[in-house]
PDB file of N, CA and C in Angstrom:
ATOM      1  N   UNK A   1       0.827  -1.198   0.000  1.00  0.00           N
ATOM      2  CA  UNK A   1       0.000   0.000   0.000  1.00  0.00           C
ATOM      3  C   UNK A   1       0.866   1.256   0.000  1.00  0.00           C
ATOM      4  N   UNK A   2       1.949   1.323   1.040  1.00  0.00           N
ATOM      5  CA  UNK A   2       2.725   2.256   0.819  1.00  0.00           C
ATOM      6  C   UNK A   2       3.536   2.921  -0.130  1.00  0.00           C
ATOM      7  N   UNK A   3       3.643   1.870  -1.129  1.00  0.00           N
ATOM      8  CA  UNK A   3       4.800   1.788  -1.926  1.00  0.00           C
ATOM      9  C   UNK A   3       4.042   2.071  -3.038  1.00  0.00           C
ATOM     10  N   UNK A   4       2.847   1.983  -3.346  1.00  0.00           N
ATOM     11  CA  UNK A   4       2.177   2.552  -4.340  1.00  0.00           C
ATOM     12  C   UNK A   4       1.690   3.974  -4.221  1.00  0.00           C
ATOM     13  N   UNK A   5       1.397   4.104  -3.081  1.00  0.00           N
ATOM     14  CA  UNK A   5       1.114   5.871  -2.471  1.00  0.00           C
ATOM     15  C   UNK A   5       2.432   6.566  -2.614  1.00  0.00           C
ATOM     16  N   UNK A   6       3.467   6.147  -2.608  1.00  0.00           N
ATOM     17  CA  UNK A   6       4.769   6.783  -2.378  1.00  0.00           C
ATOM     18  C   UNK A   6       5.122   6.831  -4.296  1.00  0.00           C
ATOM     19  N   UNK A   7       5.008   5.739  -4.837  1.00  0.00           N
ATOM     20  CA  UNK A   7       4.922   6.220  -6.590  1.00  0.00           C
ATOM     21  C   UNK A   7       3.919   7.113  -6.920  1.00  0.00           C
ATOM     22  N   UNK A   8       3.077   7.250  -6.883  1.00  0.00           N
ATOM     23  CA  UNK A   8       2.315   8.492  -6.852  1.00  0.00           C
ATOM     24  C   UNK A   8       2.317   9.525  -6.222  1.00  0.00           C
ATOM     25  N   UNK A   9       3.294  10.075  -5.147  1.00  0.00           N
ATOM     26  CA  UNK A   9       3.798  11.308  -5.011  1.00  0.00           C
ATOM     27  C   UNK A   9       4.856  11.412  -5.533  1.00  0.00           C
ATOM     28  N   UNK A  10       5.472  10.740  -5.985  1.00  0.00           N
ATOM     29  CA  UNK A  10       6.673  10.980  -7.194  1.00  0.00           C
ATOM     30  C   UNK A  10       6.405  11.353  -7.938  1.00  0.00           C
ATOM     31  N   UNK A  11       5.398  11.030  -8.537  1.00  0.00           N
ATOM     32  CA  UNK A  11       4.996  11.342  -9.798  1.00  0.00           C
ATOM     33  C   UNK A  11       4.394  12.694  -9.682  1.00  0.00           C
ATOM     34  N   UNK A  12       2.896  12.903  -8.682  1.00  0.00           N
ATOM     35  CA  UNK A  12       2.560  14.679  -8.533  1.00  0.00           C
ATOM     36  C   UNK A  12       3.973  15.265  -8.310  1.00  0.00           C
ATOM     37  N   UNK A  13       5.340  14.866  -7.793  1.00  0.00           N
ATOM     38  CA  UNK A  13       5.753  15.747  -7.305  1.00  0.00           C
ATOM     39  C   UNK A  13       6.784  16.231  -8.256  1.00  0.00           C
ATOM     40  N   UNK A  14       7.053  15.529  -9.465  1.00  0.00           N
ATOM     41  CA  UNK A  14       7.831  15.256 -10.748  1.00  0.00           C
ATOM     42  C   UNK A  14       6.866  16.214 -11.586  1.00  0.00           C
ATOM     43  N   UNK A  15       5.459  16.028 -11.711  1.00  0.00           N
ATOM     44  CA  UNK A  15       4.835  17.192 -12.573  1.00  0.00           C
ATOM     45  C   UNK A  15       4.862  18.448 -11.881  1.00  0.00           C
ATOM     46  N   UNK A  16       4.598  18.462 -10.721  1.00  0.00           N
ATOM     47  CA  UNK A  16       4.720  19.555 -10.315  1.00  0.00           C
ATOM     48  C   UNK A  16       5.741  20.916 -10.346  1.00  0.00           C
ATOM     49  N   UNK A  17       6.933  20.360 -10.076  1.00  0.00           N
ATOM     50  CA  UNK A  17       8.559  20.921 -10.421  1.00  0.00           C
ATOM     51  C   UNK A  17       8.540  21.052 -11.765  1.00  0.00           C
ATOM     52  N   UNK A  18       8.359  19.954 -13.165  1.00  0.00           N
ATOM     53  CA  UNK A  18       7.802  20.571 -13.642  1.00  0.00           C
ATOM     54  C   UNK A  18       6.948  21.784 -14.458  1.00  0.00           C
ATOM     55  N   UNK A  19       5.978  21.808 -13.856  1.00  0.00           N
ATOM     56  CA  UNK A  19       5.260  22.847 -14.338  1.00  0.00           C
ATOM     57  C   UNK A  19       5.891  24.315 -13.613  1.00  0.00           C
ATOM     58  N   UNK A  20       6.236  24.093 -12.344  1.00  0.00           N
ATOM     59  CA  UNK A  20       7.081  25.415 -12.008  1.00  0.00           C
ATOM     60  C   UNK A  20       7.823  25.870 -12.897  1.00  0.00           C
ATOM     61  N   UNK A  21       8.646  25.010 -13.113  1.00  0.00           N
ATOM     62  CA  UNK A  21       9.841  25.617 -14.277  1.00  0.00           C
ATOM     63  C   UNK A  21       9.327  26.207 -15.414  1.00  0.00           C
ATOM     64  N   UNK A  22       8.214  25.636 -16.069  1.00  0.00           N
ATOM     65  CA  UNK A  22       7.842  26.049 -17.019  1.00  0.00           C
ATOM     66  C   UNK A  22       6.893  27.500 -17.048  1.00  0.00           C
ATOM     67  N   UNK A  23       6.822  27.761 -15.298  1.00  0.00           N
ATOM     68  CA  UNK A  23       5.643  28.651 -15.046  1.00  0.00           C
ATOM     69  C   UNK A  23       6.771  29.704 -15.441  1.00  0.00           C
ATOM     70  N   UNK A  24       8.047  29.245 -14.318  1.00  0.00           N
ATOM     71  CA  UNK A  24       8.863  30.767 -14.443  1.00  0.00           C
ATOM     72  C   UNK A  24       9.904  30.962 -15.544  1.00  0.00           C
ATOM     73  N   UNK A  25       9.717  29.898 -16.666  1.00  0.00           N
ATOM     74  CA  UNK A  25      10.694  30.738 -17.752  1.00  0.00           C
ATOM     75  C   UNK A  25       9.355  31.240 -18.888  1.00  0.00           C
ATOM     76  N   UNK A  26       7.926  31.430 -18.364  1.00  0.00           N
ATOM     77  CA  UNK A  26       7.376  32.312 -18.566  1.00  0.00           C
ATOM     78  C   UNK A  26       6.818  31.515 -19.687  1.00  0.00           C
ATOM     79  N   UNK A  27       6.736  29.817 -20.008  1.00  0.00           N
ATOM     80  CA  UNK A  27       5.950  29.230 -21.234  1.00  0.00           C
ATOM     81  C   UNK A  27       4.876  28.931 -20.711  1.00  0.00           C
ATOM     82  N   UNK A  28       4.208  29.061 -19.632  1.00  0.00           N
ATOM     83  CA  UNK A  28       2.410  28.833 -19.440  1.00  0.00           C
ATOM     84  C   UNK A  28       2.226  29.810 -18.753  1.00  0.00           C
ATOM     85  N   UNK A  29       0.951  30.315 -18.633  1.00  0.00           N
ATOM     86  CA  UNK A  29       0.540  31.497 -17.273  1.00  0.00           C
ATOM     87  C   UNK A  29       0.174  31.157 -16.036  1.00  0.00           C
ATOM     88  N   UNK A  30      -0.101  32.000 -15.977  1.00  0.00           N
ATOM     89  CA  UNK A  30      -0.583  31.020 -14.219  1.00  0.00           C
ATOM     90  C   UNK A  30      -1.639  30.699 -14.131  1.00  0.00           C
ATOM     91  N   UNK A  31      -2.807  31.040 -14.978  1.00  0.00           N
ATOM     92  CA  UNK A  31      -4.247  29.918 -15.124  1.00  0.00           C
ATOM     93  C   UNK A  31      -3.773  28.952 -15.354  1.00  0.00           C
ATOM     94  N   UNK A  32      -3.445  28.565 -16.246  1.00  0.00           N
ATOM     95  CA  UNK A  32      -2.490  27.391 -17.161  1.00  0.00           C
ATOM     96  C   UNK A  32      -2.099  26.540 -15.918  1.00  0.00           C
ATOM     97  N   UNK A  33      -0.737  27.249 -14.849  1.00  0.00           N
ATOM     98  CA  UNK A  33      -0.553  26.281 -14.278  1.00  0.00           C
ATOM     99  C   UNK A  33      -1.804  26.018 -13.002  1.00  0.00           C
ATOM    100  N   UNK A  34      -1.789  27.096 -12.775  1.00  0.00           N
ATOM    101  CA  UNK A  34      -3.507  26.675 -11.280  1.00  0.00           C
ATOM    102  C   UNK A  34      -4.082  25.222 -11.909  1.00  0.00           C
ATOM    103  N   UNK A  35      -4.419  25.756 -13.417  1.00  0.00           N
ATOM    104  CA  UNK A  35      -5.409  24.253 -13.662  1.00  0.00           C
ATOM    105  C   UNK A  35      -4.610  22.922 -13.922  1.00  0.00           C
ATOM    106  N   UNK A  36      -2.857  23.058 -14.268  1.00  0.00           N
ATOM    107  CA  UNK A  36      -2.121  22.220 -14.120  1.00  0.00           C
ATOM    108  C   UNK A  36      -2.381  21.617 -13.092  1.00  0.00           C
ATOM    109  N   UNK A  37      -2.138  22.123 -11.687  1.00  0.00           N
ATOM    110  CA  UNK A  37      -1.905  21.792 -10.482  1.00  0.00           C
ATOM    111  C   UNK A  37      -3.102  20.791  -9.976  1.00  0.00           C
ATOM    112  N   UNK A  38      -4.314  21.203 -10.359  1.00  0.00           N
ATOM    113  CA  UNK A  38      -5.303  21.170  -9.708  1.00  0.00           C
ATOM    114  C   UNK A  38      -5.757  19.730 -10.840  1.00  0.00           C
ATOM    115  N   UNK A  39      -5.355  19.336 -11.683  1.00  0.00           N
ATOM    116  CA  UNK A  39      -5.302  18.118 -12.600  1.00  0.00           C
ATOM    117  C   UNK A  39      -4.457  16.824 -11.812  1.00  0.00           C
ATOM    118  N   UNK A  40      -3.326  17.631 -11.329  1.00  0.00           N
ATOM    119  CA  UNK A  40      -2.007  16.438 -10.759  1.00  0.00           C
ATOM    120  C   UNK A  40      -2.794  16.163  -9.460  1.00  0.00           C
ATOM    121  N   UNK A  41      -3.582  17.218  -8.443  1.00  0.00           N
ATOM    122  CA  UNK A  41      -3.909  16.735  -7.234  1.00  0.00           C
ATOM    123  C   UNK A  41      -5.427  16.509  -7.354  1.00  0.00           C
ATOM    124  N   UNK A  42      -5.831  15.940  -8.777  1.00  0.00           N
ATOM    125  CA  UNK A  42      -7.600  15.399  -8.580  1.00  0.00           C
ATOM    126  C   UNK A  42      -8.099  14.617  -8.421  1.00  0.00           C
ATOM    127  N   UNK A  43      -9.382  14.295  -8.219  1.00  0.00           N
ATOM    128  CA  UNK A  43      -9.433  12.868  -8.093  1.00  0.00           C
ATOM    129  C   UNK A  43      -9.116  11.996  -8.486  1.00  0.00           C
ATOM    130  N   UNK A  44      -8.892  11.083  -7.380  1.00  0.00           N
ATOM    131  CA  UNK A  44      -8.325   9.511  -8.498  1.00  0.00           C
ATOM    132  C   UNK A  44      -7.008   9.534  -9.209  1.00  0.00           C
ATOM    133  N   UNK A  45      -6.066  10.422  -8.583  1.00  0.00           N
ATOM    134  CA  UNK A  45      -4.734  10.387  -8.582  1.00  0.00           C
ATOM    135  C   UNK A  45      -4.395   9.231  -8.122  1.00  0.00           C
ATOM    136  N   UNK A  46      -3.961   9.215  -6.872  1.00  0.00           N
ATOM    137  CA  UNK A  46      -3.664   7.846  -6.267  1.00  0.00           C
ATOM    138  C   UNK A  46      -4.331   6.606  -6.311  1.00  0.00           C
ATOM    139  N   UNK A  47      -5.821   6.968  -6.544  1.00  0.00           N
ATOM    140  CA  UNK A  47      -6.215   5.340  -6.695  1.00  0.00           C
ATOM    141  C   UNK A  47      -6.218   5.258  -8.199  1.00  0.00           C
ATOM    142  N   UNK A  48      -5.779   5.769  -8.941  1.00  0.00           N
ATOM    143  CA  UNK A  48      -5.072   5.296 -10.733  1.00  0.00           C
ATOM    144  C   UNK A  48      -4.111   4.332 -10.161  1.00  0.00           C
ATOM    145  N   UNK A  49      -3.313   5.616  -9.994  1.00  0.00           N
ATOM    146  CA  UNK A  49      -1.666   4.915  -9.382  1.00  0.00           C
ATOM    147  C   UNK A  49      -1.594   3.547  -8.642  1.00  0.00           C
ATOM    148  N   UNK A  50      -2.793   3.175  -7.700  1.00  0.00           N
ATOM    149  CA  UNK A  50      -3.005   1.826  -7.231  1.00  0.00           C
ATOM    150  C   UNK A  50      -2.654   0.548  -8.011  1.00  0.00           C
ATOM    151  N   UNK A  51      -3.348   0.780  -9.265  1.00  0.00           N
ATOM    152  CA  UNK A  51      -4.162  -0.207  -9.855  1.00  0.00           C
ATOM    153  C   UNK A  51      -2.792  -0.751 -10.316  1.00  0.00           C
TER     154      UNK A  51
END
């Protein structure tokens, strides 16, 4: 159980960094990333990642 919860914060935490970078060399805006963000932490993140 752990070990699948723990690949799936790798992974939000891999898009996340990510999309920062891309926020601040200024290639998405910040709607862009808000709705990025809010995609990586939605439902059924982790229970994808389960399966």
């Amino acid at each position: 159980m752990f070990e699948g919860q723990r690949k799936a914060t790798c992974s939000i935490q891999k898009k996340l960094f990510s999309l920062w970078e891309r926020y601040t060399q200024k290639e998405i805006s910040t709607s862009r990333l808000l709705k990025e963000c809010d995609h990586a932490y939605g439902p059924g993140v982790l229970m994808d990642s389960e399966n």
